[in-house]
N, C-alpha and C. Protein backbone atom coordinates (compact mmCIF):
# COMPACT_ATOMS: atom_id res chain seq x y z
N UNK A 1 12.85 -8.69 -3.32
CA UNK A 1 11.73 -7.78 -3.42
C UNK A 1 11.64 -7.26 -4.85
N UNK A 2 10.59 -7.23 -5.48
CA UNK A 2 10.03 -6.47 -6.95
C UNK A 2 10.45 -5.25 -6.61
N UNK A 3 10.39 -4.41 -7.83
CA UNK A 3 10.35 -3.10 -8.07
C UNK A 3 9.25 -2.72 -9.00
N UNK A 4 7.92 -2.99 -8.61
CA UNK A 4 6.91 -2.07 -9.91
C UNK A 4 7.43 -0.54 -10.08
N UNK A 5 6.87 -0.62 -11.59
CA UNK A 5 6.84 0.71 -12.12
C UNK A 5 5.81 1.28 -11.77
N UNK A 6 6.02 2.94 -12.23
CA UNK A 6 4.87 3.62 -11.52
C UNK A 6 5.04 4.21 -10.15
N UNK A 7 3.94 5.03 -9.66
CA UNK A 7 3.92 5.73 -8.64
C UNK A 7 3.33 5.43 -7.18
N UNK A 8 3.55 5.59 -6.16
CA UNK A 8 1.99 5.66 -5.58
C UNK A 8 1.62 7.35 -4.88
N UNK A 9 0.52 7.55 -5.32
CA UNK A 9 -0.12 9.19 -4.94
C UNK A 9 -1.12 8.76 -4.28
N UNK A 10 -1.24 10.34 -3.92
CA UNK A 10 -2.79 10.11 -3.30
C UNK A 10 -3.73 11.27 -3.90
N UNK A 11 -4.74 10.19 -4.24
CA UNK A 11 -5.97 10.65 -4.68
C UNK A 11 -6.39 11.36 -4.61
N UNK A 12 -6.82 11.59 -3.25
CA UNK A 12 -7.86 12.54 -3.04
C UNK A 12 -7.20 14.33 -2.54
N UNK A 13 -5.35 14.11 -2.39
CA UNK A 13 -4.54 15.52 -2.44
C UNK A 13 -4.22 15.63 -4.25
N UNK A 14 -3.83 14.26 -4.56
CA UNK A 14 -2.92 14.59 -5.93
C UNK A 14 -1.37 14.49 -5.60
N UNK A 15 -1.22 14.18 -3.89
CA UNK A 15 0.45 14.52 -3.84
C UNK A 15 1.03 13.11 -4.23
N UNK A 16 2.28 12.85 -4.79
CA UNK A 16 2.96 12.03 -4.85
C UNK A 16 3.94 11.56 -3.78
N UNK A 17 3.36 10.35 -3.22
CA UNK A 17 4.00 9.77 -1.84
C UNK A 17 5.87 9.32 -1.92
N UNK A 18 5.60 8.15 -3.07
CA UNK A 18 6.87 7.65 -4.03
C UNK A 18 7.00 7.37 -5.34
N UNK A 19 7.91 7.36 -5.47
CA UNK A 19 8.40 6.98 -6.96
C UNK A 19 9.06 5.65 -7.29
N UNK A 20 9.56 5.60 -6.36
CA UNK A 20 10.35 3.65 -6.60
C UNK A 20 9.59 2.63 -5.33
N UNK A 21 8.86 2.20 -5.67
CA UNK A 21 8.21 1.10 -4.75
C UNK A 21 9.27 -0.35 -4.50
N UNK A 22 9.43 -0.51 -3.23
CA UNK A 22 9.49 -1.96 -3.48
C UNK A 22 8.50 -2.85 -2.85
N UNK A 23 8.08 -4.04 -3.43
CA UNK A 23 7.23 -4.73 -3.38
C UNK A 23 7.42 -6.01 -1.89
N UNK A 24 6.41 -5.95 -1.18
CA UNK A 24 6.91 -7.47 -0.24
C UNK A 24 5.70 -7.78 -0.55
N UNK A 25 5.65 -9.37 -0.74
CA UNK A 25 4.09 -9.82 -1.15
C UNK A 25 4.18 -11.33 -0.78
N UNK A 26 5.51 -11.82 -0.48
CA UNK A 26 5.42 -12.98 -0.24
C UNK A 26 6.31 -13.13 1.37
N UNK A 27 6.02 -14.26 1.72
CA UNK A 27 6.46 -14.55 2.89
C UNK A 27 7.86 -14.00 3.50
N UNK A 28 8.91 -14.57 2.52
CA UNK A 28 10.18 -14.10 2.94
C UNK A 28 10.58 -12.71 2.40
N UNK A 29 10.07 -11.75 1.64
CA UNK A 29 9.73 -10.83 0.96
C UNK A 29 9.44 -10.18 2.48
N UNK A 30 8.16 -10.27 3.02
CA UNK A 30 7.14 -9.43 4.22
C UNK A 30 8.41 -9.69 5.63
N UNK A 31 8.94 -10.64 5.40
CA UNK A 31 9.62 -11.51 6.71
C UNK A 31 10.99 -10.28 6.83
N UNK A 32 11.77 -10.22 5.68
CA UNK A 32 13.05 -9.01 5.54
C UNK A 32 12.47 -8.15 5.66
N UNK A 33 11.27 -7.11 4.93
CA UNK A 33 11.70 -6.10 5.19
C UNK A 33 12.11 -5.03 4.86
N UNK A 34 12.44 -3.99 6.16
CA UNK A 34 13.39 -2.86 6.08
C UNK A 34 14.85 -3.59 7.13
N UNK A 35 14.75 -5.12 7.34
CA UNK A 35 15.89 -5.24 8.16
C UNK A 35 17.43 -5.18 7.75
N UNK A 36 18.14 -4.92 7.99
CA UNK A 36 19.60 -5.02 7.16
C UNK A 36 19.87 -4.51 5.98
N UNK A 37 18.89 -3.05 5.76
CA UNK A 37 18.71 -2.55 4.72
C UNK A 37 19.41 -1.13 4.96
N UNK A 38 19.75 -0.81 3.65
CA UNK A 38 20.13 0.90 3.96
C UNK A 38 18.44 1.42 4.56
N UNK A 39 18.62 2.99 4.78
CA UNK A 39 17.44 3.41 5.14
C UNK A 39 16.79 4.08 3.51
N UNK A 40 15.37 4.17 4.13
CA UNK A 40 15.04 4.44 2.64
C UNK A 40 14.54 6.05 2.41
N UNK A 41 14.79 6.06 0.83
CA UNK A 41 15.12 7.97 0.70
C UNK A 41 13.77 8.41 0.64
N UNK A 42 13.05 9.53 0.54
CA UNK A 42 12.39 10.56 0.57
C UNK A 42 11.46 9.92 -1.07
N UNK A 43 12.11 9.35 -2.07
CA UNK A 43 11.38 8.64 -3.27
C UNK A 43 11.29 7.03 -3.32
N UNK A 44 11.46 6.45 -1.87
CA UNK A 44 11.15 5.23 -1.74
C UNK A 44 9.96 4.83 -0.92
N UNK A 45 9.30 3.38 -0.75
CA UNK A 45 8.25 3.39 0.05
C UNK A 45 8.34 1.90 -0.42
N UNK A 46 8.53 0.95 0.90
CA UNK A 46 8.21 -0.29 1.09
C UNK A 46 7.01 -0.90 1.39
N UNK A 47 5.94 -1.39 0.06
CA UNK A 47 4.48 -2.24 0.44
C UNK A 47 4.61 -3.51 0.78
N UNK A 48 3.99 -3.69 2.11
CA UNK A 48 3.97 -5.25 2.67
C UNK A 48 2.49 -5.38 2.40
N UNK A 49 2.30 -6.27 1.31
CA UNK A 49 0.89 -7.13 1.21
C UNK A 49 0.94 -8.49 1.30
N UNK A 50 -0.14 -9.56 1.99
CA UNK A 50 -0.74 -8.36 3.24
C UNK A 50 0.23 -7.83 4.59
N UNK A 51 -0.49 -7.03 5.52
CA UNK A 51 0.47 -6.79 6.28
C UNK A 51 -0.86 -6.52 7.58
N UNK A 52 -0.57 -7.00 8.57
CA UNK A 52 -1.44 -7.04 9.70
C UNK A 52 -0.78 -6.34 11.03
N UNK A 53 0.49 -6.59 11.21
CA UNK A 53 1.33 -5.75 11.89
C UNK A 53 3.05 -5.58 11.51
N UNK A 54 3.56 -4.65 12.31
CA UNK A 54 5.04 -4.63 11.60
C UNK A 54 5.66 -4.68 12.99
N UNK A 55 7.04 -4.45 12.89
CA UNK A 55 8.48 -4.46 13.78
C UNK A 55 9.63 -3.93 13.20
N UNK A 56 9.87 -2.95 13.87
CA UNK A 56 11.63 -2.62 13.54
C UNK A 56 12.66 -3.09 13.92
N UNK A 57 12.46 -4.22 14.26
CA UNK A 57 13.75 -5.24 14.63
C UNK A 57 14.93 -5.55 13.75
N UNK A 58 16.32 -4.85 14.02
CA UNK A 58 17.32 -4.85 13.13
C UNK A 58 17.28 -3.92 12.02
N UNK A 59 16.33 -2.84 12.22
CA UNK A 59 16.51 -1.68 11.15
C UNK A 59 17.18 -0.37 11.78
N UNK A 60 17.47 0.01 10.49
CA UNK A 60 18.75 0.69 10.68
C UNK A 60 18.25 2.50 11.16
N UNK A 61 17.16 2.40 10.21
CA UNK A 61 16.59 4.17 10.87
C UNK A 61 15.22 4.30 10.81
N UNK A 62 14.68 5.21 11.78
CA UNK A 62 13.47 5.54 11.33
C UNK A 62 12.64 5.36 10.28
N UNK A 63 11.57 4.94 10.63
CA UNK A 63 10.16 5.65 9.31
C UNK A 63 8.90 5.49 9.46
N UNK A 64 8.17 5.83 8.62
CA UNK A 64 6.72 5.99 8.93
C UNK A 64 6.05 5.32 8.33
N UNK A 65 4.88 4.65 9.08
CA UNK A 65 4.18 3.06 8.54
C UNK A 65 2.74 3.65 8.29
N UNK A 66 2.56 3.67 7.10
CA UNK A 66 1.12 3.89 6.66
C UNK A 66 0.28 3.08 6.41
N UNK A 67 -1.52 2.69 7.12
CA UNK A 67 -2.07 1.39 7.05
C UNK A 67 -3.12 1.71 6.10
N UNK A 68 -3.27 0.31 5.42
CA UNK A 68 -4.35 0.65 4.48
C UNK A 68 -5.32 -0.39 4.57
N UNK A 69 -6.67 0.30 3.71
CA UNK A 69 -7.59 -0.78 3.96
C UNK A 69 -7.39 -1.74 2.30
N UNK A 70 -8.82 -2.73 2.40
CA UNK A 70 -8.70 -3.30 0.74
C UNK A 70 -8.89 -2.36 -0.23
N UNK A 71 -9.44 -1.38 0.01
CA UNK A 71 -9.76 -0.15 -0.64
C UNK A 71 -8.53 1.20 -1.08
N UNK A 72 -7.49 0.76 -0.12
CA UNK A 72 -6.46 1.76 0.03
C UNK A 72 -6.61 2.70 0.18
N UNK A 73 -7.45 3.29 1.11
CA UNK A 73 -7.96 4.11 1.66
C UNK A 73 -7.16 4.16 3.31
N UNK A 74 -6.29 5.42 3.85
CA UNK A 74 -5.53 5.47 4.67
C UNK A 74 -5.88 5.08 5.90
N UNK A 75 -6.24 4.03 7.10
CA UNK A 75 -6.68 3.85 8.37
C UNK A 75 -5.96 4.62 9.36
N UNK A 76 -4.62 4.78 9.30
CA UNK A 76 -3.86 5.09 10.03
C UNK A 76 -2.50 5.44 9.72
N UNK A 77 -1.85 6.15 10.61
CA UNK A 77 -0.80 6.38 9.89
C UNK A 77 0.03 6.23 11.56
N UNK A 78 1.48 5.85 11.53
CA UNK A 78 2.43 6.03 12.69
C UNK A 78 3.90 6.59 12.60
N UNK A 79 4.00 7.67 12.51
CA UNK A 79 5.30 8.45 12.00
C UNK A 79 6.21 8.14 12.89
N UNK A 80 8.06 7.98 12.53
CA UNK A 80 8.70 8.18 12.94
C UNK A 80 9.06 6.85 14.21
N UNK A 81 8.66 5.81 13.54
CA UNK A 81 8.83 4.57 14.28
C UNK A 81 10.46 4.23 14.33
N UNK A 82 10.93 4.64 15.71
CA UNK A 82 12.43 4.23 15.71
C UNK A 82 12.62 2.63 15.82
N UNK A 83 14.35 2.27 15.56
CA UNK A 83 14.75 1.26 15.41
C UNK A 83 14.45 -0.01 16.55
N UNK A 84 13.95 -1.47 16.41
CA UNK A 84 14.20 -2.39 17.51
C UNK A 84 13.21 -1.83 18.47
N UNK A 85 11.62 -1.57 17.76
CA UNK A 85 10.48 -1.58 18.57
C UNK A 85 10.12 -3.09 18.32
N UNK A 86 9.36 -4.02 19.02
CA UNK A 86 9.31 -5.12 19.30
C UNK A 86 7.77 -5.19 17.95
N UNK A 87 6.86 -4.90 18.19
CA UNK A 87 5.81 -4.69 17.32
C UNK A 87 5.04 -3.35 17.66
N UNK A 88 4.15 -2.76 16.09
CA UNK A 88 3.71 -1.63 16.07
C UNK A 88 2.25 -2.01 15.62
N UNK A 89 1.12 -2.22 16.15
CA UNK A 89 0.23 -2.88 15.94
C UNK A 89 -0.52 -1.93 14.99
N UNK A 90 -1.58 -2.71 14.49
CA UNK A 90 -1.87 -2.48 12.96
C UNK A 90 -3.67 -1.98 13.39
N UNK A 91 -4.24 -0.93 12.99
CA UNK A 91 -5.81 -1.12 12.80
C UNK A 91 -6.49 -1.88 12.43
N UNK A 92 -7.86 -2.32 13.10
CA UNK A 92 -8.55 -3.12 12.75
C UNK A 92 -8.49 -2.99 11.08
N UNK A 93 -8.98 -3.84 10.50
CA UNK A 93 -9.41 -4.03 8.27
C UNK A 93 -8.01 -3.65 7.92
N UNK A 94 -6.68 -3.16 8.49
CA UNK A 94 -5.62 -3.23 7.90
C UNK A 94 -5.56 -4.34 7.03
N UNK A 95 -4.86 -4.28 5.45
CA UNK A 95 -4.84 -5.39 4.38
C UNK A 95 -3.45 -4.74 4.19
N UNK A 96 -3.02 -3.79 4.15
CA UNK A 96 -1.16 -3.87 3.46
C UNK A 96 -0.79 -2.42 4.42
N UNK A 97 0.55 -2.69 4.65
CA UNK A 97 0.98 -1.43 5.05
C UNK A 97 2.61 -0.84 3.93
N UNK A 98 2.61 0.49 3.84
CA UNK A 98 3.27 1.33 3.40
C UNK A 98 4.04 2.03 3.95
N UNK A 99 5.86 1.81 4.17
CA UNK A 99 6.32 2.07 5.03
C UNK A 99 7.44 3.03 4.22
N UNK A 100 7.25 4.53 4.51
CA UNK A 100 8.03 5.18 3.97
C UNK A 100 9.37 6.44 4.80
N UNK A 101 10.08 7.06 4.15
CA UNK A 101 11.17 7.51 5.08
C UNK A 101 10.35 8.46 6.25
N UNK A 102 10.59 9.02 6.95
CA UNK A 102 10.34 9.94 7.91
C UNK A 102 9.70 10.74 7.48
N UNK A 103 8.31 11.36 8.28
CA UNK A 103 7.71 12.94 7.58
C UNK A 103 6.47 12.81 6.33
N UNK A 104 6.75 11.49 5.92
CA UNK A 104 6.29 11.70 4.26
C UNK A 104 4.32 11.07 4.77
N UNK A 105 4.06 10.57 6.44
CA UNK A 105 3.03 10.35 6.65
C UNK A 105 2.38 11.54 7.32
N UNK A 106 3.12 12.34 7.32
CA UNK A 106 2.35 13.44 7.57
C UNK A 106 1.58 14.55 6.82
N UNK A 107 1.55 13.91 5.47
CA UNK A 107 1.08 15.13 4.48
C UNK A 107 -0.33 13.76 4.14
N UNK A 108 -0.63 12.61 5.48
CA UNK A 108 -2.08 12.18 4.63
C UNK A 108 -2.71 12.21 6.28
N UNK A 109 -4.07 11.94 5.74
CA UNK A 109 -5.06 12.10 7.44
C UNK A 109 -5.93 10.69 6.09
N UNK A 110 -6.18 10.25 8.01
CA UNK A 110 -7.33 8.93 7.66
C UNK A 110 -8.33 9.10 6.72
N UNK A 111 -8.38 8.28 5.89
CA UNK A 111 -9.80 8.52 4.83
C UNK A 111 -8.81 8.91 3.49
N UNK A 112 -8.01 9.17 3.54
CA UNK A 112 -7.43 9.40 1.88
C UNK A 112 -7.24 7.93 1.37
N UNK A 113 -7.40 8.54 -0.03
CA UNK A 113 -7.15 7.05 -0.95
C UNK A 113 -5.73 7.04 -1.88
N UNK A 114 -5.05 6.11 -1.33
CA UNK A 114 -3.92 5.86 -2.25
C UNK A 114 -3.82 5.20 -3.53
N UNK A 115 -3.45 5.54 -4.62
CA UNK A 115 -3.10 4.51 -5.94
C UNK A 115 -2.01 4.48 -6.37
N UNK A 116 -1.36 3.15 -7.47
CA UNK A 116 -0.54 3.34 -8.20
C UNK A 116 -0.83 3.77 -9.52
N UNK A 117 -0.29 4.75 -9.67
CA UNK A 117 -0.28 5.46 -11.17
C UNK A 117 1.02 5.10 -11.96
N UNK A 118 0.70 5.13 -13.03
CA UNK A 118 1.86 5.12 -14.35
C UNK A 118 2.52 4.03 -13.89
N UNK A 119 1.88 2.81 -14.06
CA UNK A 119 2.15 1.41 -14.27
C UNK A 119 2.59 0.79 -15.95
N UNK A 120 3.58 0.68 -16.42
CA UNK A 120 3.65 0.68 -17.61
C UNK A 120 3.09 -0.78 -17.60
N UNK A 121 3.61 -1.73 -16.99
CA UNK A 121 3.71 -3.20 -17.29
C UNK A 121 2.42 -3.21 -16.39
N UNK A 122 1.93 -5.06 -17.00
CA UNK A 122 1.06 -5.71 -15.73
C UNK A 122 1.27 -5.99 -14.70
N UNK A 123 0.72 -4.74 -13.61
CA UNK A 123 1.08 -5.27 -12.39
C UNK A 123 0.86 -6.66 -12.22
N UNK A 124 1.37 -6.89 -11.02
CA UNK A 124 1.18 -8.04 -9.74
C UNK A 124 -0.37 -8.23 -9.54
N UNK A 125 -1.25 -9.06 -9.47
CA UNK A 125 -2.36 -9.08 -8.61
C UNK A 125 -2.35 -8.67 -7.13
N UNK A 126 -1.33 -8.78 -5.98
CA UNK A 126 -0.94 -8.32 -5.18
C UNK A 126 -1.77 -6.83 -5.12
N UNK A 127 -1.43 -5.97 -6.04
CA UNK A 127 -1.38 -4.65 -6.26
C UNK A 127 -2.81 -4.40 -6.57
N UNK A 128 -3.46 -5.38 -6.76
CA UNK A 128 -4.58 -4.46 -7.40
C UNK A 128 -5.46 -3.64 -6.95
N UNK A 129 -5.64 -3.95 -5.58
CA UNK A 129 -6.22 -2.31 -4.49
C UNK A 129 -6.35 -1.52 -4.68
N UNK A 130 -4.73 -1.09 -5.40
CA UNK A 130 -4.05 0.06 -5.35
C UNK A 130 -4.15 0.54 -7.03
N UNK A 131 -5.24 -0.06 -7.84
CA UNK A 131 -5.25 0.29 -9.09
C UNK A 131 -6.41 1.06 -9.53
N UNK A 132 -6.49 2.14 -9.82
CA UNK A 132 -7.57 2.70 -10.11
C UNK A 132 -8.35 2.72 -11.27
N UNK A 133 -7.64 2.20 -12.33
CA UNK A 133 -7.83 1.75 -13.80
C UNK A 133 -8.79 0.41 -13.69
N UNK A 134 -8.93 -0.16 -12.63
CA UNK A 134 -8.89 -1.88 -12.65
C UNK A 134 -10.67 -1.59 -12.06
N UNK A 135 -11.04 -0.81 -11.88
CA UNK A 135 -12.05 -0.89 -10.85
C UNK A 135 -13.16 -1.15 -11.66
N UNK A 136 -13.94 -1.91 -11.06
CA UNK A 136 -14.96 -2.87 -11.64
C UNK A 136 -16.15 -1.90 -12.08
N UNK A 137 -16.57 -2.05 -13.64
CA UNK A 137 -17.90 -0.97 -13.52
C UNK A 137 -19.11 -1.62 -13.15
N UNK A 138 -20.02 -0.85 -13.35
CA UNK A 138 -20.92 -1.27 -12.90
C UNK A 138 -22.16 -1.70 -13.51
N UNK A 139 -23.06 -2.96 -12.76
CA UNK A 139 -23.37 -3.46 -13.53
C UNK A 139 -24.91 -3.40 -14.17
N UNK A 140 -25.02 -3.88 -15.63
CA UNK A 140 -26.02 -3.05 -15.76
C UNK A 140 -27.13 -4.51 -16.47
N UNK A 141 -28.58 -4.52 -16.87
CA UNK A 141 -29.27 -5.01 -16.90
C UNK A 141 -29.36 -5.27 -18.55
N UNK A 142 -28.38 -4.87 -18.85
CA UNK A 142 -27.92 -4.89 -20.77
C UNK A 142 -27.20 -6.08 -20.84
N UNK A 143 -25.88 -6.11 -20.00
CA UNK A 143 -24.85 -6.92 -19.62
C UNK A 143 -25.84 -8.56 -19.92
N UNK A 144 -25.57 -9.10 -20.72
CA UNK A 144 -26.72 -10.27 -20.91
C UNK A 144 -25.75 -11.68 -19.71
N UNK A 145 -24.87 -11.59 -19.70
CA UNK A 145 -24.36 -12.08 -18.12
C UNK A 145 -24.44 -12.08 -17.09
N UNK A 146 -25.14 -11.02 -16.60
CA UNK A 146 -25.80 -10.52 -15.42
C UNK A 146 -27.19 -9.74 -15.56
N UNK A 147 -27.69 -10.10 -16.69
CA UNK A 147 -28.76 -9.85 -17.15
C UNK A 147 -29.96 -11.13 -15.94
N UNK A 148 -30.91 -10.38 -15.45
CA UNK A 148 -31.82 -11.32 -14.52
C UNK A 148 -32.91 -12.17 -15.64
N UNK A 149 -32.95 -13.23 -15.56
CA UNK A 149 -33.87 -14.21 -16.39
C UNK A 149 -35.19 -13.41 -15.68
N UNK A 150 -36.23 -13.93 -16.35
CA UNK A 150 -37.54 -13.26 -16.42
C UNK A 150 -38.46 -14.77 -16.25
N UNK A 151 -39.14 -14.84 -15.46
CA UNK A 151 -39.61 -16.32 -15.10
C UNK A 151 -41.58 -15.78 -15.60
N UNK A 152 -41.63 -17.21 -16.40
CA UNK A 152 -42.99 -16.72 -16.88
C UNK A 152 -44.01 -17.36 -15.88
């Protein structure tokens, strides 16, 4: 699993969720997990992208699975998912989930937007949802690339 730099907060409180991310983005990455892992602290938070549903099969403690859309905008949240639940099914437009220690999903309600802040390096493409710097402006009729031809 990666470790990006940087944060992830939320937007629309300002609170800071974590501080040390680890990254699952690929198959065997999403496949481990929180399994056979210590449990994770109060400044950790495991992103599975994508992530459609989860399982605590072979984990060691509690935590709370936060769902997001492509937008990273919060769908759902499920606190306090104990160990060797079989599956914890995911909201419809779920694209990644955020699985952090106990408690820490209770300071968001549906509709908040999550980002990563203070990314020193280039993120992952994986990540880019979650980038608020990255967001596409908008487009304008100057832009001679998207400028509309004029038919005589």
């Amino acid at each position: 699993m990666k470790h990006p730099t940087g944060s992830i907060t939320n937007t629309t409180t300002g609170n800071t969720l974590a501080t040390r991310i680890l990254l699952a983005d690929t198959y065997a990455a999403r496949l481990q997990g929180l399994q056979f892992r210590v449990p994770l602290t109060t400044a950790e938070a495991l992103l599975l992208i994508p992530g459609s549903s989860i399982h605590s099969l072979f984990v060691r403690a509690p935590f709370d699975a936060i769902f997001l859309d492509r937008a990273a905008r919060v769908l759902a949240t499920t606190p306090d998912i104990r160990p060797w639940r079989f599956r914890i099914p995911a909201p419809r437009h779920t694209h990644a989930v955020l699985e952090t220690a106990p408690g820490i999903s209770a300071t968001l309600t549906p509709g908040d937007r999550l980002a990563l802040v203070g990314c020193a390096a280039k993120p992952r493409k994986s990540l880019s949802f979650l980038l608020t710097e990255t967001d596409p402006a908008p487009r304008t009729a100057r832009d001679p690339k998207h400028a509309r031809r004029e038919t005589e």
